[in-house]
N, C-alpha and C. Protein backbone atom coordinates (compact mmCIF):
# COMPACT_ATOMS: atom_id res chain seq x y z
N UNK A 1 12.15 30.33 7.94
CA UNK A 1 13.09 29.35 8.46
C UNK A 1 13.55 28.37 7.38
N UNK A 2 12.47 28.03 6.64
CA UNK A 2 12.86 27.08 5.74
C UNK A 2 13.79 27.46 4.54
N UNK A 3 13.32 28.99 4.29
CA UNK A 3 14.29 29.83 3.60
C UNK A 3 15.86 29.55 3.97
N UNK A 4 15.85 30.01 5.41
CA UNK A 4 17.33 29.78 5.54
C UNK A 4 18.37 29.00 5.27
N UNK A 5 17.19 27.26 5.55
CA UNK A 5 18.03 25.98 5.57
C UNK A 5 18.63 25.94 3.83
N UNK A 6 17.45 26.47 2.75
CA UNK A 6 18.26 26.30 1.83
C UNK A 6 19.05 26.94 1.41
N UNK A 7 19.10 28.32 1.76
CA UNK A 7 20.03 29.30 1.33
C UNK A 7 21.47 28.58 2.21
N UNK A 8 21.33 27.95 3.10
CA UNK A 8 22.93 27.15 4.41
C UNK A 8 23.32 26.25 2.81
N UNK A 9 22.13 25.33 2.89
CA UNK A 9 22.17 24.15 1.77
C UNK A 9 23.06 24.26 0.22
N UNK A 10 22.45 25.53 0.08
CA UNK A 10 23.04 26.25 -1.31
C UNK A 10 24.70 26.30 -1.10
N UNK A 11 24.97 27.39 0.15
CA UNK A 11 26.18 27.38 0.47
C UNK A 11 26.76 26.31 0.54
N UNK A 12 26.47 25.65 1.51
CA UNK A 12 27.98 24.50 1.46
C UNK A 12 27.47 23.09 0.30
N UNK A 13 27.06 23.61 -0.66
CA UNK A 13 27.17 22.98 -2.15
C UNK A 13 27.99 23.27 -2.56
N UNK A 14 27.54 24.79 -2.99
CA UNK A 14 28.95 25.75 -3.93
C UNK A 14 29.74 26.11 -3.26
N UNK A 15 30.59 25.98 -2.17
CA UNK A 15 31.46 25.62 -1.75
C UNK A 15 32.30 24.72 -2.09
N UNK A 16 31.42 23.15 -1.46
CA UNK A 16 32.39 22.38 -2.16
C UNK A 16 32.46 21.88 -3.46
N UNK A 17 31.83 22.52 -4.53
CA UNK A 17 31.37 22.89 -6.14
C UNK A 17 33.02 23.44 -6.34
N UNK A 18 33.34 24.60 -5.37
CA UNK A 18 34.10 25.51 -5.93
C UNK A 18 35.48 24.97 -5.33
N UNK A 19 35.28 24.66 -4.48
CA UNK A 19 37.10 23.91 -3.97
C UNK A 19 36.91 22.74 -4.63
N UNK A 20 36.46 21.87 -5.88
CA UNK A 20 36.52 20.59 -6.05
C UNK A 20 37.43 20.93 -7.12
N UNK A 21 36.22 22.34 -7.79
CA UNK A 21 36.86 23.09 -9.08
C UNK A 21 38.26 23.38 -8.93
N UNK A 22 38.79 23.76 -8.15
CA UNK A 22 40.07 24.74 -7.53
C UNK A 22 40.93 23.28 -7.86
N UNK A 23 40.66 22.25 -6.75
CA UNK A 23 41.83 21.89 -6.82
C UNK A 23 42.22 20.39 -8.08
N UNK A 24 40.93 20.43 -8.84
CA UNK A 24 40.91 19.85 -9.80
C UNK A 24 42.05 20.45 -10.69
N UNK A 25 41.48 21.78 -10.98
CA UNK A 25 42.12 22.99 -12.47
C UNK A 25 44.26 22.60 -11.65
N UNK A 26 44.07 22.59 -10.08
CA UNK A 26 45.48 22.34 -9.61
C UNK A 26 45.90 21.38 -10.18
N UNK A 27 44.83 20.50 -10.22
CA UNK A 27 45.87 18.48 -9.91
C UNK A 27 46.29 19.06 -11.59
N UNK A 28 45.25 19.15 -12.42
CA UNK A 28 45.72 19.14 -14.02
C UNK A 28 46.74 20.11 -14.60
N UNK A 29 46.74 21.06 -13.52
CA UNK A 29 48.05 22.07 -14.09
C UNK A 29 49.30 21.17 -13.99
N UNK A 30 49.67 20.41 -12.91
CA UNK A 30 50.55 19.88 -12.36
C UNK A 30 50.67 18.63 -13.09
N UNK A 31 50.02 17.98 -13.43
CA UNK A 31 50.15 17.26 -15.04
C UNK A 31 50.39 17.73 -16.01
N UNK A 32 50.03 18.35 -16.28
CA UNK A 32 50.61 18.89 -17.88
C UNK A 32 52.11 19.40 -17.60
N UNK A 33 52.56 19.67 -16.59
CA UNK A 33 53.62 20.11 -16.63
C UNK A 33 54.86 18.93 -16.50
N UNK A 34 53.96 17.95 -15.69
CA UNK A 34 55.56 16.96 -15.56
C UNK A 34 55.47 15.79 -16.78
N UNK A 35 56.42 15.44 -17.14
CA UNK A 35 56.67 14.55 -18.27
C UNK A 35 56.10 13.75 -18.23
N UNK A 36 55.64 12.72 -19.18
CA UNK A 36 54.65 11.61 -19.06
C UNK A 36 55.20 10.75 -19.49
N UNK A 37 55.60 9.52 -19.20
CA UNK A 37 56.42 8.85 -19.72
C UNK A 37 55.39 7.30 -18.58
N UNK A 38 55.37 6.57 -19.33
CA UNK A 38 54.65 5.36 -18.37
C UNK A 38 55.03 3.81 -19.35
N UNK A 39 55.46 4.14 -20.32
CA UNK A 39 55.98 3.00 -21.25
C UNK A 39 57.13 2.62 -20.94
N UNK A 40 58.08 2.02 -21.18
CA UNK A 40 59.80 1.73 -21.07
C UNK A 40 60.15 2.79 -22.38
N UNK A 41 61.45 2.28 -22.50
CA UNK A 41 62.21 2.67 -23.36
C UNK A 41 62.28 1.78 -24.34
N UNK A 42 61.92 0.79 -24.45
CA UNK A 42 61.82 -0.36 -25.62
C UNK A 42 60.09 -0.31 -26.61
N UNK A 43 59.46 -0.08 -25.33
CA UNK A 43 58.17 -0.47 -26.41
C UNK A 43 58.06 1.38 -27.02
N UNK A 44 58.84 2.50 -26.95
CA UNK A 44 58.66 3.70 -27.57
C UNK A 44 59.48 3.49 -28.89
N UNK A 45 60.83 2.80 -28.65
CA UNK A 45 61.29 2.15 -29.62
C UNK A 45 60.65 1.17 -30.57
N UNK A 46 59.43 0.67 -30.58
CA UNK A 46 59.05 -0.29 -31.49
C UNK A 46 58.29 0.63 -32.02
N UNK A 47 57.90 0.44 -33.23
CA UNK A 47 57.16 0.97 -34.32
C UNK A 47 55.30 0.49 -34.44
N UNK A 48 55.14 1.59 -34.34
CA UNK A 48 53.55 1.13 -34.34
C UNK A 48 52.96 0.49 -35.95
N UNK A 49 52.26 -0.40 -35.95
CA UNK A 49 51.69 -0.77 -36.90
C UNK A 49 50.49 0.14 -37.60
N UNK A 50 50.52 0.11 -38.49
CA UNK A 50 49.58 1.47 -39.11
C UNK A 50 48.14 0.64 -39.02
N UNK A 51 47.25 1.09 -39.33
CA UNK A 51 45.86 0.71 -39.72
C UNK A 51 45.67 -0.47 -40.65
N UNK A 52 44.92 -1.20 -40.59
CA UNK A 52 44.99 -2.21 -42.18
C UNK A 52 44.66 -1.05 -43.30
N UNK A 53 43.60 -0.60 -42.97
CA UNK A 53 42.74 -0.14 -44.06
C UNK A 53 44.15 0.94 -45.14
N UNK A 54 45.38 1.32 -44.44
CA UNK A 54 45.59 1.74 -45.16
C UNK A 54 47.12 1.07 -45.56
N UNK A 55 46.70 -0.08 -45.61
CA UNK A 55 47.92 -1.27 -46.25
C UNK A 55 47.31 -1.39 -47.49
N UNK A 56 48.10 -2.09 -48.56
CA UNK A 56 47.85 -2.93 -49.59
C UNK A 56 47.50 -4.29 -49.61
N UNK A 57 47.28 -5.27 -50.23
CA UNK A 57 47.00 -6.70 -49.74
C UNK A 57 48.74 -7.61 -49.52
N UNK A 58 49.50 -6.82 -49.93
CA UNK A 58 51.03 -7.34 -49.29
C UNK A 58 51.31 -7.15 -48.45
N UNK A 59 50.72 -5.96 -47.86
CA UNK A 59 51.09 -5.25 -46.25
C UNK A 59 52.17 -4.13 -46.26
N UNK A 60 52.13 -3.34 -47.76
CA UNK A 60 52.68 -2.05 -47.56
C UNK A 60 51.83 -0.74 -47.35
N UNK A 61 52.33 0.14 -46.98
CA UNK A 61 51.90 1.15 -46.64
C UNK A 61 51.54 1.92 -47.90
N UNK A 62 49.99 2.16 -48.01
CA UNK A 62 49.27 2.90 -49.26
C UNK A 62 49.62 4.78 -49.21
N UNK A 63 50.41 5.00 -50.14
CA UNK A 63 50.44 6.79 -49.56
C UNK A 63 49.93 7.27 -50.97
N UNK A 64 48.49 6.49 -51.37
CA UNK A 64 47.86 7.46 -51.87
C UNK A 64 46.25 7.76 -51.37
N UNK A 65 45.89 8.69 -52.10
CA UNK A 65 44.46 8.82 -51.46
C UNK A 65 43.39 7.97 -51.57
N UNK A 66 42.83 7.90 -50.49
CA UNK A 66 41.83 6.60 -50.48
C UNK A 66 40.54 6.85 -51.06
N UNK A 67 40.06 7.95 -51.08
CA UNK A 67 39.29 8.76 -52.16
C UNK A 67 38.83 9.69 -52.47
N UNK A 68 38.65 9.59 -53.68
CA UNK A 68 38.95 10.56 -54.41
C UNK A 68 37.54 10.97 -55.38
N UNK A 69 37.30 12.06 -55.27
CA UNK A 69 35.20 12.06 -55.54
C UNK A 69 35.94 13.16 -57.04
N UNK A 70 35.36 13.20 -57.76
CA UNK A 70 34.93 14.30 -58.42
C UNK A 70 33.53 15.21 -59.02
N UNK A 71 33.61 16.28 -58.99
CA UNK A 71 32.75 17.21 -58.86
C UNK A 71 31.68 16.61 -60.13
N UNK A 72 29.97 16.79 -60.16
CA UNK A 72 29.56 16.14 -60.93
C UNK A 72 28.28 17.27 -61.05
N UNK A 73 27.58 17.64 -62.29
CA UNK A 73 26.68 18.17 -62.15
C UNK A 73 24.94 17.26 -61.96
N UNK A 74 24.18 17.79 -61.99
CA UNK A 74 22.91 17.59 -61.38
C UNK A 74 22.56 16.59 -62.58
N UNK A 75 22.51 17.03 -63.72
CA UNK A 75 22.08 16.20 -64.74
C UNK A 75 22.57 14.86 -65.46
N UNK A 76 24.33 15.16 -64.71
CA UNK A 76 25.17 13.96 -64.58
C UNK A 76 24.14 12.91 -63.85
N UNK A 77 24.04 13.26 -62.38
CA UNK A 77 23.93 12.27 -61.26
C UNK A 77 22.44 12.13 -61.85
N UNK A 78 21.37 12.73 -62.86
CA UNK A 78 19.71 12.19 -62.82
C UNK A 78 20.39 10.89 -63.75
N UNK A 79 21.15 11.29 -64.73
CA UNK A 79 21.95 10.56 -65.97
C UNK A 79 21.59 9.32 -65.16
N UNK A 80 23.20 9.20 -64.62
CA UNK A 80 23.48 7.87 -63.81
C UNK A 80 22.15 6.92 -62.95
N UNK A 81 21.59 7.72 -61.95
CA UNK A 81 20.41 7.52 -61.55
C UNK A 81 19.56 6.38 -62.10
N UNK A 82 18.86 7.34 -63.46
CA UNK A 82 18.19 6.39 -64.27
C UNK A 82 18.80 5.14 -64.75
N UNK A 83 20.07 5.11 -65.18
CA UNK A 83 20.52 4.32 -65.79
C UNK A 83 20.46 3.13 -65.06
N UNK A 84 21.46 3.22 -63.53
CA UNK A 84 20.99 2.18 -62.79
C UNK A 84 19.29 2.17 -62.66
N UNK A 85 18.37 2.80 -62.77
CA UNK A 85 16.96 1.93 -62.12
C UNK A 85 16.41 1.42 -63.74
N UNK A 86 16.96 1.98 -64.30
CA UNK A 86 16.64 1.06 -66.25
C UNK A 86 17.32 -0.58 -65.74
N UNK A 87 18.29 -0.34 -65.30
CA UNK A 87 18.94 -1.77 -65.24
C UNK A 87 18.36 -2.58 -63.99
N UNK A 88 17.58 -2.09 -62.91
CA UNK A 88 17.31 -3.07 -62.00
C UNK A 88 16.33 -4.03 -62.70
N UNK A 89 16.11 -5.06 -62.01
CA UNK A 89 15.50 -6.24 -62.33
C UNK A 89 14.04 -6.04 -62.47
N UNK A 90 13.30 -4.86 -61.53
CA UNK A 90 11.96 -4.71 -61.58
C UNK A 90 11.24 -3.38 -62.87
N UNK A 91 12.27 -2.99 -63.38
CA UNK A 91 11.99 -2.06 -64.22
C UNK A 91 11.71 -2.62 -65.75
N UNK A 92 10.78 -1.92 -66.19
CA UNK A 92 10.42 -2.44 -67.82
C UNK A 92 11.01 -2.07 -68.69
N UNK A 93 10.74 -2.87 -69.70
CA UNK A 93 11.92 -2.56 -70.77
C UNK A 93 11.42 -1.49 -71.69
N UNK A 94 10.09 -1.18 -71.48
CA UNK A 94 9.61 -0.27 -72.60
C UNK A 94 10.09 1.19 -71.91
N UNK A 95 10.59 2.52 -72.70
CA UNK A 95 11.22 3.16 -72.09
C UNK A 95 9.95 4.26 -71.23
N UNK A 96 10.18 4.98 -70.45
CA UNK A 96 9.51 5.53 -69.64
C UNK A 96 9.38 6.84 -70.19
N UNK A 97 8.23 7.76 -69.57
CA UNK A 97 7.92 8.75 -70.08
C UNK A 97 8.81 10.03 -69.06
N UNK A 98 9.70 9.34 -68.50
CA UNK A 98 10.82 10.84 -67.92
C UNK A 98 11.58 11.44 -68.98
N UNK A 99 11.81 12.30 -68.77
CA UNK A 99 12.39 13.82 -69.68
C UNK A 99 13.87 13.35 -68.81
């Protein structure tokens, strides 16, 4: 008996699982199809302001790349590495025994 109630239970879940589905996939077909328009005609006409980040400090528009990495090998970046921890404040001046 108790079997039954959930197998009823199951049913009218996925049921209404499956008509929620149905007429959801409907409402959104029927959107995409009609035009969207919810602004006026004036504020489509105004010009959007770009990002700061990619202004200058005058407030023109930067059209170059913001950055720009280049390729570096392994012995480059130990190079650099050391160099900054030679220069931090807690490091000694006598040189170290790294290769």
């Amino acid at each position: 008996m108790v079997q039954l109630l959930y197998i009823l239970a199951f049913t009218v879940l996925t049921t209404l699982v499956i008509s929620n589905l149905i007429r959801n996939l409907l409402m959104f077909g029927r959107e995409a199809q009609r035009p969207y328009s919810r602004t006026s005609p004036r504020a489509s006409q105004r010009r959007k302001a770009p990002h700061p980040e990619l202004m200058d400090d005058h407030g023109n528009v930067i059209d170059e790349p913001l950055l720009v990495m280049r390729s570096m090998t392994v012995d480059d970046a130990r190079e650099q590495l050391d160099a900054l921890y030679d220069q931090s404040p807690g490091s000694d001046d006598a040189p170290s025994g790294r290769s």
